[in-house]
C-alpha atoms as a PDB file:
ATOM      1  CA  UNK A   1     116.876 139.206 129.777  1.00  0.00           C
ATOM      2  CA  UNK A   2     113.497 139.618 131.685  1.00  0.00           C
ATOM      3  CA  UNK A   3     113.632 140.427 135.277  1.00  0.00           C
ATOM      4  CA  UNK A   4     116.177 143.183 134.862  1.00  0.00           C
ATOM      5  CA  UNK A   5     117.301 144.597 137.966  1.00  0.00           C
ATOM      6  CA  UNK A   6     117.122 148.975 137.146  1.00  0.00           C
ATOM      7  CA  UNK A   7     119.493 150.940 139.189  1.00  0.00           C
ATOM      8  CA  UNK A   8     121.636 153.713 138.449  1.00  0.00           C
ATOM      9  CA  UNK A   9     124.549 152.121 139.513  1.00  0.00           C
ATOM     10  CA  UNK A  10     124.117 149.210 137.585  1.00  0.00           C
ATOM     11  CA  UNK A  11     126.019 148.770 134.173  1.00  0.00           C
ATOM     12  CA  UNK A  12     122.972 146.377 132.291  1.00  0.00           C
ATOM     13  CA  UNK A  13     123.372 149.034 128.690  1.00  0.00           C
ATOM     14  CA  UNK A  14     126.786 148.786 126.393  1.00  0.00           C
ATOM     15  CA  UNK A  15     126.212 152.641 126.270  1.00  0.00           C
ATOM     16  CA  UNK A  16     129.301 153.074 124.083  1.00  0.00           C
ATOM     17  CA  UNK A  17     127.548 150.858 121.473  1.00  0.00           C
ATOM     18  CA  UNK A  18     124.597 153.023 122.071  1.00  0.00           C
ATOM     19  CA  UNK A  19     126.840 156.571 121.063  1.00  0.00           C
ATOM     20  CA  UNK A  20     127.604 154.120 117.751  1.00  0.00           C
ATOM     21  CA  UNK A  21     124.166 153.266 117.396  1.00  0.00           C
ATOM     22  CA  UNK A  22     123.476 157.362 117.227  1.00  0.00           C
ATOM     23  CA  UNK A  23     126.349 157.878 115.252  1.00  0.00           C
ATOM     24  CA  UNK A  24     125.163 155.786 112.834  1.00  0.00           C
ATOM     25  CA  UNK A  25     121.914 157.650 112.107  1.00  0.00           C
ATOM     26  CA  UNK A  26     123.552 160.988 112.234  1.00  0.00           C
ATOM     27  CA  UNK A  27     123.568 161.016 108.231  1.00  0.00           C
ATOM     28  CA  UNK A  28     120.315 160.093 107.753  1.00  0.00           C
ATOM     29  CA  UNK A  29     118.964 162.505 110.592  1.00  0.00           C
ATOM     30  CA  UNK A  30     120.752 165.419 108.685  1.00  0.00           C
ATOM     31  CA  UNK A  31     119.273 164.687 105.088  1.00  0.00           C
ATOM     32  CA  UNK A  32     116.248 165.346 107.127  1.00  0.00           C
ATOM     33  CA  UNK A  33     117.049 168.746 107.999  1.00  0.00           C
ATOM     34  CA  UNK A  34     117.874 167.507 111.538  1.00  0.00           C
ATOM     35  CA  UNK A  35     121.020 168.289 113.619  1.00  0.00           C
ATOM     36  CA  UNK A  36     122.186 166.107 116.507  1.00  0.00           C
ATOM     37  CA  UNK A  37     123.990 167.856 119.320  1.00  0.00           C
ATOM     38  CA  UNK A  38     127.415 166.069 120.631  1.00  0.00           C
ATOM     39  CA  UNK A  39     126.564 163.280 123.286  1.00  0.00           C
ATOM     40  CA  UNK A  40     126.670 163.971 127.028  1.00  0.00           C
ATOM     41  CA  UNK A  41     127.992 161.642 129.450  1.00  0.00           C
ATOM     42  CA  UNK A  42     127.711 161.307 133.229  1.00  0.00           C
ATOM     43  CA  UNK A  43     129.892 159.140 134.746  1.00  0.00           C
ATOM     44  CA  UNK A  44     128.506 156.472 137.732  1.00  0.00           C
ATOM     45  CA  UNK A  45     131.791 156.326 139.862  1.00  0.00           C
ATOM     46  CA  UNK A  46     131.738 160.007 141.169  1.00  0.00           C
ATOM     47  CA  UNK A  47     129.907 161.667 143.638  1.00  0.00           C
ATOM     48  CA  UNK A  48     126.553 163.514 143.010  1.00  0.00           C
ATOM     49  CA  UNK A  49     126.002 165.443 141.433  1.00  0.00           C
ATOM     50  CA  UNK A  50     127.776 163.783 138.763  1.00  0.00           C
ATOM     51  CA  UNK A  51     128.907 166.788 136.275  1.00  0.00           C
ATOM     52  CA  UNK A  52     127.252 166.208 132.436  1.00  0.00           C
ATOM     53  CA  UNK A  53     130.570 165.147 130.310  1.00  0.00           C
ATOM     54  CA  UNK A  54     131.132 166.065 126.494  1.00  0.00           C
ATOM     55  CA  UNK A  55     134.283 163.941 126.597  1.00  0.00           C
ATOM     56  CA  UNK A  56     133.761 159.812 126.771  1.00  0.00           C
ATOM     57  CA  UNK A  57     137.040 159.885 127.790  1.00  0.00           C
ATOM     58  CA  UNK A  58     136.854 161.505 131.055  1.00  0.00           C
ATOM     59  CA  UNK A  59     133.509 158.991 132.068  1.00  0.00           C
ATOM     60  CA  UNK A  60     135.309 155.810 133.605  1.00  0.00           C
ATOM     61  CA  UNK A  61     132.136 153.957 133.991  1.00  0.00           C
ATOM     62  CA  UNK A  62     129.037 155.703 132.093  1.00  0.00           C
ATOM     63  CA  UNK A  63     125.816 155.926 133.767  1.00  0.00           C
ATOM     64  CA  UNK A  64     124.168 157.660 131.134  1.00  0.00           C
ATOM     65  CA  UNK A  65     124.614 158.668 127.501  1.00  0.00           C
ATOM     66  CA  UNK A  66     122.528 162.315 126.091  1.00  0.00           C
ATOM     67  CA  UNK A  67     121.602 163.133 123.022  1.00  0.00           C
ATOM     68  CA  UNK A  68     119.339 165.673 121.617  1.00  0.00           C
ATOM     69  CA  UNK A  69     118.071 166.122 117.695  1.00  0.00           C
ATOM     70  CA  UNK A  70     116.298 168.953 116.880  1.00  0.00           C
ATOM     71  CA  UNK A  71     115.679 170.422 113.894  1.00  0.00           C
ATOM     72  CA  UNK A  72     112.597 172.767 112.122  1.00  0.00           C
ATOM     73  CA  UNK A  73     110.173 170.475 113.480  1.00  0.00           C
ATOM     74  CA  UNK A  74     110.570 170.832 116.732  1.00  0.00           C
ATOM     75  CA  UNK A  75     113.292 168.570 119.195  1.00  0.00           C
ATOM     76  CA  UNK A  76     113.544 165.172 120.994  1.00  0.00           C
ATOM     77  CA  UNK A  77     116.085 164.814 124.286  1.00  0.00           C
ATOM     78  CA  UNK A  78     117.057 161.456 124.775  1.00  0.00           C
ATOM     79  CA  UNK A  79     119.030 160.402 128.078  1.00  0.00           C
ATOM     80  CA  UNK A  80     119.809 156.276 128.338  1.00  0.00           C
ATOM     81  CA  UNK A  81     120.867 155.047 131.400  1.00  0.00           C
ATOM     82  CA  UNK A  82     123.362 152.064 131.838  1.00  0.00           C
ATOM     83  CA  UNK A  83     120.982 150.666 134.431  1.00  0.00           C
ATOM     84  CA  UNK A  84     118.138 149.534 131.733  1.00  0.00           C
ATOM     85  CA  UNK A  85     116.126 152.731 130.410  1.00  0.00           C
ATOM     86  CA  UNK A  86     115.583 155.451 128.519  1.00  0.00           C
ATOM     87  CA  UNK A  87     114.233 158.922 129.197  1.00  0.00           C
ATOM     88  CA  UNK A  88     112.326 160.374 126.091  1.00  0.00           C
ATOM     89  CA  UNK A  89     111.544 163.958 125.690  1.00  0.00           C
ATOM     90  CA  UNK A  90     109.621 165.907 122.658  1.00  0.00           C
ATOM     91  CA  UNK A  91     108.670 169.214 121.587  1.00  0.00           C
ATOM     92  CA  UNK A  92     106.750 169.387 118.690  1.00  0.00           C
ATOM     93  CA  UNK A  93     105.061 172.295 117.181  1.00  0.00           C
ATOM     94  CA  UNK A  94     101.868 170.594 116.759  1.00  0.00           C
ATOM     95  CA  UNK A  95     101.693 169.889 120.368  1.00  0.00           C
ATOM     96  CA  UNK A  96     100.849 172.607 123.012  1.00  0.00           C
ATOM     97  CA  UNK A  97     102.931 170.774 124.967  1.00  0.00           C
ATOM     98  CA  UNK A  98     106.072 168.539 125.764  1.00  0.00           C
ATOM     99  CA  UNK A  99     105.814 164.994 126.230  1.00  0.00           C
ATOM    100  CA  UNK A 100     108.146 162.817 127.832  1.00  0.00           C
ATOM    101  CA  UNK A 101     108.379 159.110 127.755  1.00  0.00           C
ATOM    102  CA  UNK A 102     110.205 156.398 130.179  1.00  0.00           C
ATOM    103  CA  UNK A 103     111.110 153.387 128.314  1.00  0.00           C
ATOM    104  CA  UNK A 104     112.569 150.008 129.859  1.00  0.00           C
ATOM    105  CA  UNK A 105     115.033 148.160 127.978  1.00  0.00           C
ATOM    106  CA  UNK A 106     116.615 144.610 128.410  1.00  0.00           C
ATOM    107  CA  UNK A 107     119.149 144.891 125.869  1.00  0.00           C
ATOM    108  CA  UNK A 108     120.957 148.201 123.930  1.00  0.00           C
ATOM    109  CA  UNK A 109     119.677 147.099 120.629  1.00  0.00           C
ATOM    110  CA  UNK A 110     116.115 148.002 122.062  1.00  0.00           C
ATOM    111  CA  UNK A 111     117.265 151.740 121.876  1.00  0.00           C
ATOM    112  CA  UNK A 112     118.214 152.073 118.198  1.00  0.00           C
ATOM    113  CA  UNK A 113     114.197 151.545 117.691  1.00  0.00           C
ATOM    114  CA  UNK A 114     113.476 154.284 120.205  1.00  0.00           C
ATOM    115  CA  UNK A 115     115.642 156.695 118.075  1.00  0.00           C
ATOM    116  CA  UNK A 116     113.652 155.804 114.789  1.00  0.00           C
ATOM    117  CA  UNK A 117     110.439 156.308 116.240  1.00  0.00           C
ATOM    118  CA  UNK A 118     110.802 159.444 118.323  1.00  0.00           C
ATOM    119  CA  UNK A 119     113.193 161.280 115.727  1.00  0.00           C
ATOM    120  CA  UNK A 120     110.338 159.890 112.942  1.00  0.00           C
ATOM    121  CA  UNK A 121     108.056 162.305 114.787  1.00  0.00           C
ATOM    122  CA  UNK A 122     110.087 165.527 113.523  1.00  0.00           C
ATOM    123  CA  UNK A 123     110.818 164.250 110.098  1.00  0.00           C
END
């Protein structure tokens, strides 16, 4: 897409394929001793501060999709934004302490790569 306009009100990020995209490694995350929590969502057409949402349902227009994994090896928080980005953070034991990432993204796809690699850091 290049040249992608971020904003929080903007709807760039299919974040309901993005809950799929999570869903979809849930499995695999588990056979590594890892748990995912259930998804928050905040929704972008109510006033500020928008309440965190467990149920899709009740977010007409998503601005942003949470997830955190955590496990024995420590946790990673992810929060994607419909607007074109991802906030990243980690606690590991091995670290003395957390790090957090931004990441830009043109296209949802971009995020199922994010997972991997983060979550790869606790396995």
């Amino acid at each position: 897409m290049g040249g992608v306009e971020r904003r929080i009100d903007l709807s760039n990020l299919d974040l309901d394929r993005a809950a799929v995209m999570v869903a979809a490694r849930c499995a695999g995350w588990s056979e590594l001793g890892l748990v995912a929590d259930e998804l928050t969502w905040m929704d972008n057409d109510v006033s500020w501060p928008a309440p965190i949402l467990r149920d899709r349902g009740q977010a007409r227009r998503p601005m942003s999709l949470g997830v955190r994994v955590h496990g024995d090896a420590g946790e990673a928080e992810f929060v994607l934004y419909a607007g074109g980005w991802a906030d990243v953070a980690v606690i590991h034991p091995s670290i003395d302490e957390p790090t957090a990432e931004y990441v830009e993204l043109d296209d949802v796809e971009e995020f199922g790569p994010v997972l991997d690699r983060v979550v790869g850091l606790l396995a």
